[in-house]
N, C-alpha and C. Protein backbone atom coordinates (compact mmCIF):
# COMPACT_ATOMS: atom_id res chain seq x y z
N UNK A 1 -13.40 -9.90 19.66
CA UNK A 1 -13.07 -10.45 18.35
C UNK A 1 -14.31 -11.08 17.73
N UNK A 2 -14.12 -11.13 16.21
CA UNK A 2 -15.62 -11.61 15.36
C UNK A 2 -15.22 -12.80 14.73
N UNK A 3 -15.85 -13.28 14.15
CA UNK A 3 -15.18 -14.74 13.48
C UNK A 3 -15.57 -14.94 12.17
N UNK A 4 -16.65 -14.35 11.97
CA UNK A 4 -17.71 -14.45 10.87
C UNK A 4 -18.05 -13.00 9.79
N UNK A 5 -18.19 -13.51 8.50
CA UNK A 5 -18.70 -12.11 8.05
C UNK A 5 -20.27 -12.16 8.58
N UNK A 6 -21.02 -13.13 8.71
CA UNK A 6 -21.98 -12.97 9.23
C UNK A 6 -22.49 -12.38 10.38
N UNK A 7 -21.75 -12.46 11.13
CA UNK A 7 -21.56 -12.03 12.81
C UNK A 7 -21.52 -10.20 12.62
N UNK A 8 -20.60 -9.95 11.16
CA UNK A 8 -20.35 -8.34 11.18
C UNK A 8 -21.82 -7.49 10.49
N UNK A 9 -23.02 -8.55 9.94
CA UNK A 9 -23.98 -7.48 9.11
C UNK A 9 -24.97 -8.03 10.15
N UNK A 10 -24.78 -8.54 11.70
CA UNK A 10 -25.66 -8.64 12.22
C UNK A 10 -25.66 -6.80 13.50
N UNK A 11 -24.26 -6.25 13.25
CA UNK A 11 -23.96 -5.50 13.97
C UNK A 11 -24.43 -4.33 13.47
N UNK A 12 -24.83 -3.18 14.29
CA UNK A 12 -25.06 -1.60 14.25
C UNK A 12 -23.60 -1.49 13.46
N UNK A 13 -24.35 -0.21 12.58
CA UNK A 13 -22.92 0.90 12.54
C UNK A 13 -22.26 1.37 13.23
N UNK A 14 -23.08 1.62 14.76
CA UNK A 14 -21.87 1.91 15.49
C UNK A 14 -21.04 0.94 16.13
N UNK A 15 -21.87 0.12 16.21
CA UNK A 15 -20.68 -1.26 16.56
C UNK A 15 -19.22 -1.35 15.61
N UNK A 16 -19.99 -1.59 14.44
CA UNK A 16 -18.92 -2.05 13.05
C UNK A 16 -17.57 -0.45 13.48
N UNK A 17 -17.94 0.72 13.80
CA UNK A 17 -17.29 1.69 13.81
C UNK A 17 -16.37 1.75 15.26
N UNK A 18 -17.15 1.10 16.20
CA UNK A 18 -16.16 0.86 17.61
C UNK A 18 -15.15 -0.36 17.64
N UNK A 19 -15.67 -1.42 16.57
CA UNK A 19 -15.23 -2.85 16.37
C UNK A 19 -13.66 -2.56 15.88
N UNK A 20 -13.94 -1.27 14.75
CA UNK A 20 -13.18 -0.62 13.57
C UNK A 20 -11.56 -0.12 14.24
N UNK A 21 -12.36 0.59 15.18
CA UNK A 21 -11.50 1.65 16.09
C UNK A 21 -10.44 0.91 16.79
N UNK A 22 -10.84 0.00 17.34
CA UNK A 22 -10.44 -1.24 18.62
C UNK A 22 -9.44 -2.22 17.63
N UNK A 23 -9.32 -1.99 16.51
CA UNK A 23 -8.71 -3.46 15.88
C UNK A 23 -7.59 -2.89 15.20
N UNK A 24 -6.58 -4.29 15.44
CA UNK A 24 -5.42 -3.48 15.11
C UNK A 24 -5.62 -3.96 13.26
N UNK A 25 -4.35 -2.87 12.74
CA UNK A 25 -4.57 -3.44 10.78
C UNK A 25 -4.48 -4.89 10.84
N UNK A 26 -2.99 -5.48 11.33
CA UNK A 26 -3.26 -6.70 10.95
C UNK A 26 -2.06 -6.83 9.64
N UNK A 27 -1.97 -8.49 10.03
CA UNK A 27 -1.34 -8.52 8.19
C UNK A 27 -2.20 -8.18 6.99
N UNK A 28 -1.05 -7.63 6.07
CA UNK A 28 -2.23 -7.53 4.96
C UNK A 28 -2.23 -9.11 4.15
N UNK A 29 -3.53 -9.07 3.87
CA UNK A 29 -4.18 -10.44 3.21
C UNK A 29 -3.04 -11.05 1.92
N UNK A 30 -3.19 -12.33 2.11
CA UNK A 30 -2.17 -12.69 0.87
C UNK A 30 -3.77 -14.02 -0.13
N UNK A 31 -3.39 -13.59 -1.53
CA UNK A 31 -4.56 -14.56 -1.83
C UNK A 31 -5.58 -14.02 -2.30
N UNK A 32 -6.14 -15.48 -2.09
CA UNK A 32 -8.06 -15.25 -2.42
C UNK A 32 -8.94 -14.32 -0.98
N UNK A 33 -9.44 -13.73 -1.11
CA UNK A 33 -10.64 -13.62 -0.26
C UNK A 33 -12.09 -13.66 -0.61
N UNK A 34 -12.48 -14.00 0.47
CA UNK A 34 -14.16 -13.66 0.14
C UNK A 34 -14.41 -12.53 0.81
N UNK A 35 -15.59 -11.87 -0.56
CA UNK A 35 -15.92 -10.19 0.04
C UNK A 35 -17.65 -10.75 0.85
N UNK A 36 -18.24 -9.70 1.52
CA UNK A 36 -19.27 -9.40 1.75
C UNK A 36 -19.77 -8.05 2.25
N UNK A 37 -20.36 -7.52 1.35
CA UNK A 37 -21.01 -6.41 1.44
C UNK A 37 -21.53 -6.18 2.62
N UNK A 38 -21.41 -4.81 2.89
CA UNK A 38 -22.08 -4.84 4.39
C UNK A 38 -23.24 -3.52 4.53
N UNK A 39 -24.36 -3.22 3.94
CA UNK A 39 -25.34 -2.42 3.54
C UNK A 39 -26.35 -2.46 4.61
N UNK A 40 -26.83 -1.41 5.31
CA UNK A 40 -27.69 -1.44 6.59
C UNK A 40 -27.74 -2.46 7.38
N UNK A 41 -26.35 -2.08 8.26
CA UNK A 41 -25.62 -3.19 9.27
C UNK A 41 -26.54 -3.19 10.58
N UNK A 42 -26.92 -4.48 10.88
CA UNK A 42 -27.44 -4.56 11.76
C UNK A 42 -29.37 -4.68 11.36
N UNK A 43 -29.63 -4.59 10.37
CA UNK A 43 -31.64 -4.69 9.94
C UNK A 43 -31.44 -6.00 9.09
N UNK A 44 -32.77 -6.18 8.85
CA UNK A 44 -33.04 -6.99 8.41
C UNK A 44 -32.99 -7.22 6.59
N UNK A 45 -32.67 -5.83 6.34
CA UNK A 45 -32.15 -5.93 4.87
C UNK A 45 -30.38 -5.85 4.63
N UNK A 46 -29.58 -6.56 5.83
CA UNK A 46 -28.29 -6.62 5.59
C UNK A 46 -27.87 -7.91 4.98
N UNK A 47 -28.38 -8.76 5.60
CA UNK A 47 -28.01 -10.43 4.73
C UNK A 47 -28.35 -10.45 3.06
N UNK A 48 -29.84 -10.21 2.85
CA UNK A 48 -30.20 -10.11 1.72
C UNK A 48 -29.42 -9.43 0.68
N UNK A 49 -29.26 -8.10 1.14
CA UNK A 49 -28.26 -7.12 0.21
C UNK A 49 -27.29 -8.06 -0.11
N UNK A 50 -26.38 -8.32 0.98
CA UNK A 50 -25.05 -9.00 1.14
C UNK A 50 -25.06 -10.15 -0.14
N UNK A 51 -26.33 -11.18 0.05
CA UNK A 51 -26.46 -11.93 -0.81
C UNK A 51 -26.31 -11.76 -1.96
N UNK A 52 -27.35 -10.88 -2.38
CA UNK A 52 -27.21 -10.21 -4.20
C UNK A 52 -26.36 -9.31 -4.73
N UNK A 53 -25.46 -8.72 -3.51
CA UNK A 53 -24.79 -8.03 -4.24
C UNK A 53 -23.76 -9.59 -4.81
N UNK A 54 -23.43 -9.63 -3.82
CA UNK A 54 -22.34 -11.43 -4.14
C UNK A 54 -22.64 -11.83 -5.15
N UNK A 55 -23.74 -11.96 -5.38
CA UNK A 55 -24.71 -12.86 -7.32
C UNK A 55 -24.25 -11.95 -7.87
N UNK A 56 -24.68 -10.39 -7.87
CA UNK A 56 -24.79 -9.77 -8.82
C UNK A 56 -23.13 -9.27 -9.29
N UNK A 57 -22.25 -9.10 -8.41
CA UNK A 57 -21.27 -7.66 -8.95
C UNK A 57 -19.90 -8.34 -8.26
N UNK A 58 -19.89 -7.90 -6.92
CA UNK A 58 -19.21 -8.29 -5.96
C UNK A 58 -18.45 -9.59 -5.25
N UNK A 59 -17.01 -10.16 -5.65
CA UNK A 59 -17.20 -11.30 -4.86
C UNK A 59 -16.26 -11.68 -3.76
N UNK A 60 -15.21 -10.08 -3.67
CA UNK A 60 -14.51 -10.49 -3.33
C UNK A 60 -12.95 -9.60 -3.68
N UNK A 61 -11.65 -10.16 -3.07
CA UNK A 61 -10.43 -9.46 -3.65
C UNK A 61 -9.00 -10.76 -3.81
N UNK A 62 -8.55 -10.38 -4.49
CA UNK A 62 -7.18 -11.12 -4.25
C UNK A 62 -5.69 -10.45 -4.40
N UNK A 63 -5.46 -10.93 -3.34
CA UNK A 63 -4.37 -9.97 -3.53
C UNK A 63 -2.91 -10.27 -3.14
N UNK A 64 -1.74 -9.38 -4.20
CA UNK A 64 -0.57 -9.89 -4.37
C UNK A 64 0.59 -8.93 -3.99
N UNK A 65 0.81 -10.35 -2.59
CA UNK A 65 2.20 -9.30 -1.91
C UNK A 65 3.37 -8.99 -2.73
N UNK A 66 3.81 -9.58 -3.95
CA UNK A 66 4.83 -9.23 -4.31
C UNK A 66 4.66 -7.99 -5.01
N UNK A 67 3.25 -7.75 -6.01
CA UNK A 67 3.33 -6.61 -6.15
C UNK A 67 2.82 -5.26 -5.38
N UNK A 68 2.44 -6.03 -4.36
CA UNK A 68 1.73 -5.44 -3.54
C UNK A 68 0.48 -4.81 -4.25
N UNK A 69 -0.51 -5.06 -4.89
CA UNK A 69 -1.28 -4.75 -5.25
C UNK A 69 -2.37 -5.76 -4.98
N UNK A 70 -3.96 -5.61 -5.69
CA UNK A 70 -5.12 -6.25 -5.47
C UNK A 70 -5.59 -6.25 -6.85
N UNK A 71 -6.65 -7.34 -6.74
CA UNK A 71 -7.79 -7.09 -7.84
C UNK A 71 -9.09 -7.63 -6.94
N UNK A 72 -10.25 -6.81 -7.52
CA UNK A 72 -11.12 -7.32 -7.04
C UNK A 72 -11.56 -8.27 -8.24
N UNK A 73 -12.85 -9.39 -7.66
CA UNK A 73 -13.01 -10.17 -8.05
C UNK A 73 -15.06 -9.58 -8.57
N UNK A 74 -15.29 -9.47 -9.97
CA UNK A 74 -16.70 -9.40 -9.97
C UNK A 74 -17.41 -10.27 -10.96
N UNK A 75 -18.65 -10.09 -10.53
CA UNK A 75 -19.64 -10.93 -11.38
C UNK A 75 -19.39 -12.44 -11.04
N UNK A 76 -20.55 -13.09 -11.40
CA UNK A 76 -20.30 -14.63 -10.68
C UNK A 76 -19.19 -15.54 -11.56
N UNK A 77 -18.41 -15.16 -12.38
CA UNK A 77 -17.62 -15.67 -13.26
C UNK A 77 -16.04 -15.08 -12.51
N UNK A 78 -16.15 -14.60 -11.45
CA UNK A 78 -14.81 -13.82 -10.59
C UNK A 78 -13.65 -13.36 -11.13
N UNK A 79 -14.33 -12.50 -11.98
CA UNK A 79 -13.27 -11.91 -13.16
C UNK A 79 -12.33 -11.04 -12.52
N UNK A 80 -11.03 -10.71 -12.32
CA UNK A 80 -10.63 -9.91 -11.59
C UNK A 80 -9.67 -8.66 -12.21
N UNK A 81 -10.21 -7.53 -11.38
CA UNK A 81 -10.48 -6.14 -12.16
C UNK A 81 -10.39 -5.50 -11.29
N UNK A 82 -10.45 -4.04 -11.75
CA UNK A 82 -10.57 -3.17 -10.46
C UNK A 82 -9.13 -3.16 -9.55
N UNK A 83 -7.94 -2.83 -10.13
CA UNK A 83 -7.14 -2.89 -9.11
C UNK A 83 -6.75 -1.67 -8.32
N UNK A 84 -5.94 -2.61 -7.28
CA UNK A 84 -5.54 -0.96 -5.89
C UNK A 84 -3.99 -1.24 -5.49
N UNK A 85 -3.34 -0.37 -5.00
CA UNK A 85 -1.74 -0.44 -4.52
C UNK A 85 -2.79 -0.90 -3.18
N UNK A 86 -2.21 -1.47 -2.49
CA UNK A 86 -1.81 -2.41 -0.91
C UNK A 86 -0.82 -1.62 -0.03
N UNK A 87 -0.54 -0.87 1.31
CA UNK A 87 -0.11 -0.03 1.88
C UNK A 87 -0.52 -0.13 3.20
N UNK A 88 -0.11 -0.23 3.86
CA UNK A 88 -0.09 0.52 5.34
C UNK A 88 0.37 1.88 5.66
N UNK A 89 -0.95 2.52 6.87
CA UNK A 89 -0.94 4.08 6.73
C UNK A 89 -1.65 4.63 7.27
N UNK A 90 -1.33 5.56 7.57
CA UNK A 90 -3.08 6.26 8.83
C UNK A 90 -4.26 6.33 7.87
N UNK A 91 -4.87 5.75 9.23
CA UNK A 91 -6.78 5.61 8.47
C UNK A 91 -7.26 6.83 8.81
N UNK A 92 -7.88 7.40 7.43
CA UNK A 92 -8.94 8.47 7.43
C UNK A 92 -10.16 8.83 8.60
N UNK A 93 -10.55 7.09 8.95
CA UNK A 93 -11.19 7.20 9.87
C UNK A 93 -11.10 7.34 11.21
N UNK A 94 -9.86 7.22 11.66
CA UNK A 94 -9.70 7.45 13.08
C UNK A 94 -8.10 7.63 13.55
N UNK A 95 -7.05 7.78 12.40
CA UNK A 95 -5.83 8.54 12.32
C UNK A 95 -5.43 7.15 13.26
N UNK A 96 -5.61 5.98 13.30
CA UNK A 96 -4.73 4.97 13.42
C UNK A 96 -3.94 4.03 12.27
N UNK A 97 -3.16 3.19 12.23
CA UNK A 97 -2.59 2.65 11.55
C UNK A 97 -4.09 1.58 10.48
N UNK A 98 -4.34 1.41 9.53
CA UNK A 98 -4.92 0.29 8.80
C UNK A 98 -3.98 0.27 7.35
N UNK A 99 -4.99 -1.22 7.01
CA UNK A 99 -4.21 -1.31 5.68
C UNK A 99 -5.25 -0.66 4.74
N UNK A 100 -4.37 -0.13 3.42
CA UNK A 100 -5.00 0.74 2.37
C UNK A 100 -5.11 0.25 1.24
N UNK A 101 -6.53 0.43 0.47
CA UNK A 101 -6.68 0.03 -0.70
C UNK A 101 -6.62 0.75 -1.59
N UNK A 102 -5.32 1.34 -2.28
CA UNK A 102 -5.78 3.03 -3.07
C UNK A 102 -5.97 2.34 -4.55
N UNK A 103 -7.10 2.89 -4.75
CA UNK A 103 -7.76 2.79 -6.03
C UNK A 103 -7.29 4.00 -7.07
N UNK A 104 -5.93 5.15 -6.74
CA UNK A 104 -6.08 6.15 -7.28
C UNK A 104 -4.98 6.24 -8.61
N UNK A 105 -4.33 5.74 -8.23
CA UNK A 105 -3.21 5.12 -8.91
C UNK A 105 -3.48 4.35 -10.06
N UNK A 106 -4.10 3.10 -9.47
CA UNK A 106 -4.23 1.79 -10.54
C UNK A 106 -5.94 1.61 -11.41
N UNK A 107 -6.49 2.52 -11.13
CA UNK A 107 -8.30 2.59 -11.63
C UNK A 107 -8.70 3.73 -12.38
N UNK A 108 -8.97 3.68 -13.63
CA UNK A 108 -9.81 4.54 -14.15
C UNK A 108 -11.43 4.62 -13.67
N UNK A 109 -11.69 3.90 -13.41
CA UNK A 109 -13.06 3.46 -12.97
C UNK A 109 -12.97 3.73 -11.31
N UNK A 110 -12.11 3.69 -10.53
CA UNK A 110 -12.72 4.00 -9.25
C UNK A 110 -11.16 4.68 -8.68
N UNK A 111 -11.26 5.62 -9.64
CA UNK A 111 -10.31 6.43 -9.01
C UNK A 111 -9.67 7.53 -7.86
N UNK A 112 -11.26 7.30 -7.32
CA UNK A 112 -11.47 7.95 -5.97
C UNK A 112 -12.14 7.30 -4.64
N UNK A 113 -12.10 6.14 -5.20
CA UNK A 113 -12.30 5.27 -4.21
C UNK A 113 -11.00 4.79 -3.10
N UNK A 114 -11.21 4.63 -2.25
CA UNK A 114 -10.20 4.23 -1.05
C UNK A 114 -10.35 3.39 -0.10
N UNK A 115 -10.61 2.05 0.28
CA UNK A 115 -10.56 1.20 1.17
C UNK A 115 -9.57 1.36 2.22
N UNK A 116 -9.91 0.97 3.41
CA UNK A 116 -9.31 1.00 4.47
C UNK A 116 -9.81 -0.81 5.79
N UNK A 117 -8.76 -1.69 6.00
CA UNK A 117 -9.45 -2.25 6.05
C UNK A 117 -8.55 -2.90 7.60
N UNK A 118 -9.19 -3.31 8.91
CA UNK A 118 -8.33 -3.95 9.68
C UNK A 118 -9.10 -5.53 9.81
N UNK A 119 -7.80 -6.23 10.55
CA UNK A 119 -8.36 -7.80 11.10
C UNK A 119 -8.79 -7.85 12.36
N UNK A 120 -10.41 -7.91 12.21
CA UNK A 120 -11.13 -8.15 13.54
C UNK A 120 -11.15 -9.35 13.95
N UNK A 121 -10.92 -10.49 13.36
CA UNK A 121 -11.01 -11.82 13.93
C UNK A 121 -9.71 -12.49 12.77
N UNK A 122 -9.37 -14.31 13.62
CA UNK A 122 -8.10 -14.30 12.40
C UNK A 122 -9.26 -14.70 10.85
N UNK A 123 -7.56 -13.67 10.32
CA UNK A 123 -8.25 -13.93 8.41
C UNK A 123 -10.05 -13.29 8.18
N UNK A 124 -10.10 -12.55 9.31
CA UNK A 124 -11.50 -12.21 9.22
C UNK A 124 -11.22 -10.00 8.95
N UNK A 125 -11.68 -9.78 7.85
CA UNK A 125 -10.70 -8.03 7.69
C UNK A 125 -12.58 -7.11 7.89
N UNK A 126 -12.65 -6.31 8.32
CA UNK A 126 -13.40 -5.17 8.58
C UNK A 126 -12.88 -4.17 7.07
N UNK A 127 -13.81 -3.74 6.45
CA UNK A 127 -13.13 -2.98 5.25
C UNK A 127 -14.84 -1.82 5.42
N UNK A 128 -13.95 -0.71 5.20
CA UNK A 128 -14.86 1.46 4.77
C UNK A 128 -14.66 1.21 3.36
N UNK A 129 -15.22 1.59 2.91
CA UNK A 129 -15.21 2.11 1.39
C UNK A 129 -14.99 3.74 1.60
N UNK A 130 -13.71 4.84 1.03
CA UNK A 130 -14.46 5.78 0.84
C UNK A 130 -14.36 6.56 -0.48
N UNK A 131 -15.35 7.41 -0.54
CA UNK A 131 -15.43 8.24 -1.97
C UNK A 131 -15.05 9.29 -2.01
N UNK A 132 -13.85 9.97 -2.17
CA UNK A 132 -13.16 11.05 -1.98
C UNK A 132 -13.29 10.82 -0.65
N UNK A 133 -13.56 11.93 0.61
CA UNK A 133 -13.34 11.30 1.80
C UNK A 133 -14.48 11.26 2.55
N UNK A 134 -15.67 10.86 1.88
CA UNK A 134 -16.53 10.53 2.17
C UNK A 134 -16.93 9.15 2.59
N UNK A 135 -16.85 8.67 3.38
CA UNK A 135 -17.57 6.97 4.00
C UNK A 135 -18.77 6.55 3.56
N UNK A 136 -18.76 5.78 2.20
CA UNK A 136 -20.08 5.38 1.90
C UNK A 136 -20.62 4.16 2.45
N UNK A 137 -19.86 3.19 2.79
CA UNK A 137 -19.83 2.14 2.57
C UNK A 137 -19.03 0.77 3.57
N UNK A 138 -19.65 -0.06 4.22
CA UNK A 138 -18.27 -1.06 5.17
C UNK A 138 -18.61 -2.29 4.07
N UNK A 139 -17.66 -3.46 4.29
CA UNK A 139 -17.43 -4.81 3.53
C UNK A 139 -16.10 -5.36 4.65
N UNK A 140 -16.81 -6.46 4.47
CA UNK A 140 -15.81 -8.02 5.14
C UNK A 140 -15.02 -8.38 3.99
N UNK A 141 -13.49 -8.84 4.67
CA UNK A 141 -13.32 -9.87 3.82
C UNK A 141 -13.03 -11.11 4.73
N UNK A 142 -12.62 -12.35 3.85
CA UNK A 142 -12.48 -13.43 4.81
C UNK A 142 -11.19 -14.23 3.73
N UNK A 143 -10.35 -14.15 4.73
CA UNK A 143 -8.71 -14.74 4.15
C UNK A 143 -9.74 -16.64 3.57
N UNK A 144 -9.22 -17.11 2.24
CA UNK A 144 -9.47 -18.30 1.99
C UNK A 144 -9.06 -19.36 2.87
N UNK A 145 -7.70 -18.85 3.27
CA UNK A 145 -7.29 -20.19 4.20
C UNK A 145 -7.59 -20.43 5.76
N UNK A 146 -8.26 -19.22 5.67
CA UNK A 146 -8.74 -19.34 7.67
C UNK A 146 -10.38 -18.97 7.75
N UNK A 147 -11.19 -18.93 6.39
CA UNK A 147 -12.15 -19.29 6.63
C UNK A 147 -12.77 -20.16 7.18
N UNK A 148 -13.79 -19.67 7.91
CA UNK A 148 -14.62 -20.94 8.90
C UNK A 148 -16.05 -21.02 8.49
């Protein structure tokens, strides 16, 4: 188990991908979260990225069980946009159960985007980005109320 988003951009990809495999979905998140980008996991340009993307674009998701949906949260003003249906469902990545972020439904703008995301530590979520079904991309989130 991890505790930290920090702990996850200190890890290899293949870690983040065995970490991935090994973890069950988890509840899905209720709330605020904090996002963190997770861009060449494991070097020394993973914190940094992580950092500016956070300033720049990125901050995060919140998300609502009743409608079961999300918004993400961008720009440092945490405008929230970008929404996804919320689902449980086999992951693309390894045909186990995770929770799903479908962007296909509710986004003109990232309508082929697909999150997939489990809980590696508590309130601590492992999240793929993918693009059609392509894996571009991993991101943390961290539940507001069990942040540490």
């Amino acid at each position: 188990m991890v505790s930290t988003a920090t702990e996850l951009l200190r890890m290899s990809q293949a870690d983040l991908d065995e970490l991935f495999r090994h973890s069950p979905s988890g509840d899905i998140p209720v709330g605020d979260t904090e996002g963190t980008v997770i861009v060449a996991p494991g070097t020394d340009l993973s914190g940094p990225a992580a950092r500016f993307a956070k300033w720049l674009a990125w901050r995060g998701k919140v998300f609502d069980p009743r409608s079961k949906t999300l918004a993400n949260k961008i720009t440092a003003f945490d405008i929230h946009a970008i929404k996804a249906q919320v689902y449980k469902e086999t992951s693309w990545f390894d045909g186990q159960e995770a929770i799903i972020l479908d962007y296909s439904r509710k986004s003109v703008v990232a309508h082929r985007i697909r999150d997939e995301i489990r809980e590696v530590g508590p309130g601590l979520y492992l999240g793929q980005v993918f693009l059609g079904r392509a894996r571009v991309l991993n991101f943390a989130l961290t539940a507001r109320n069990t942040a540490r």
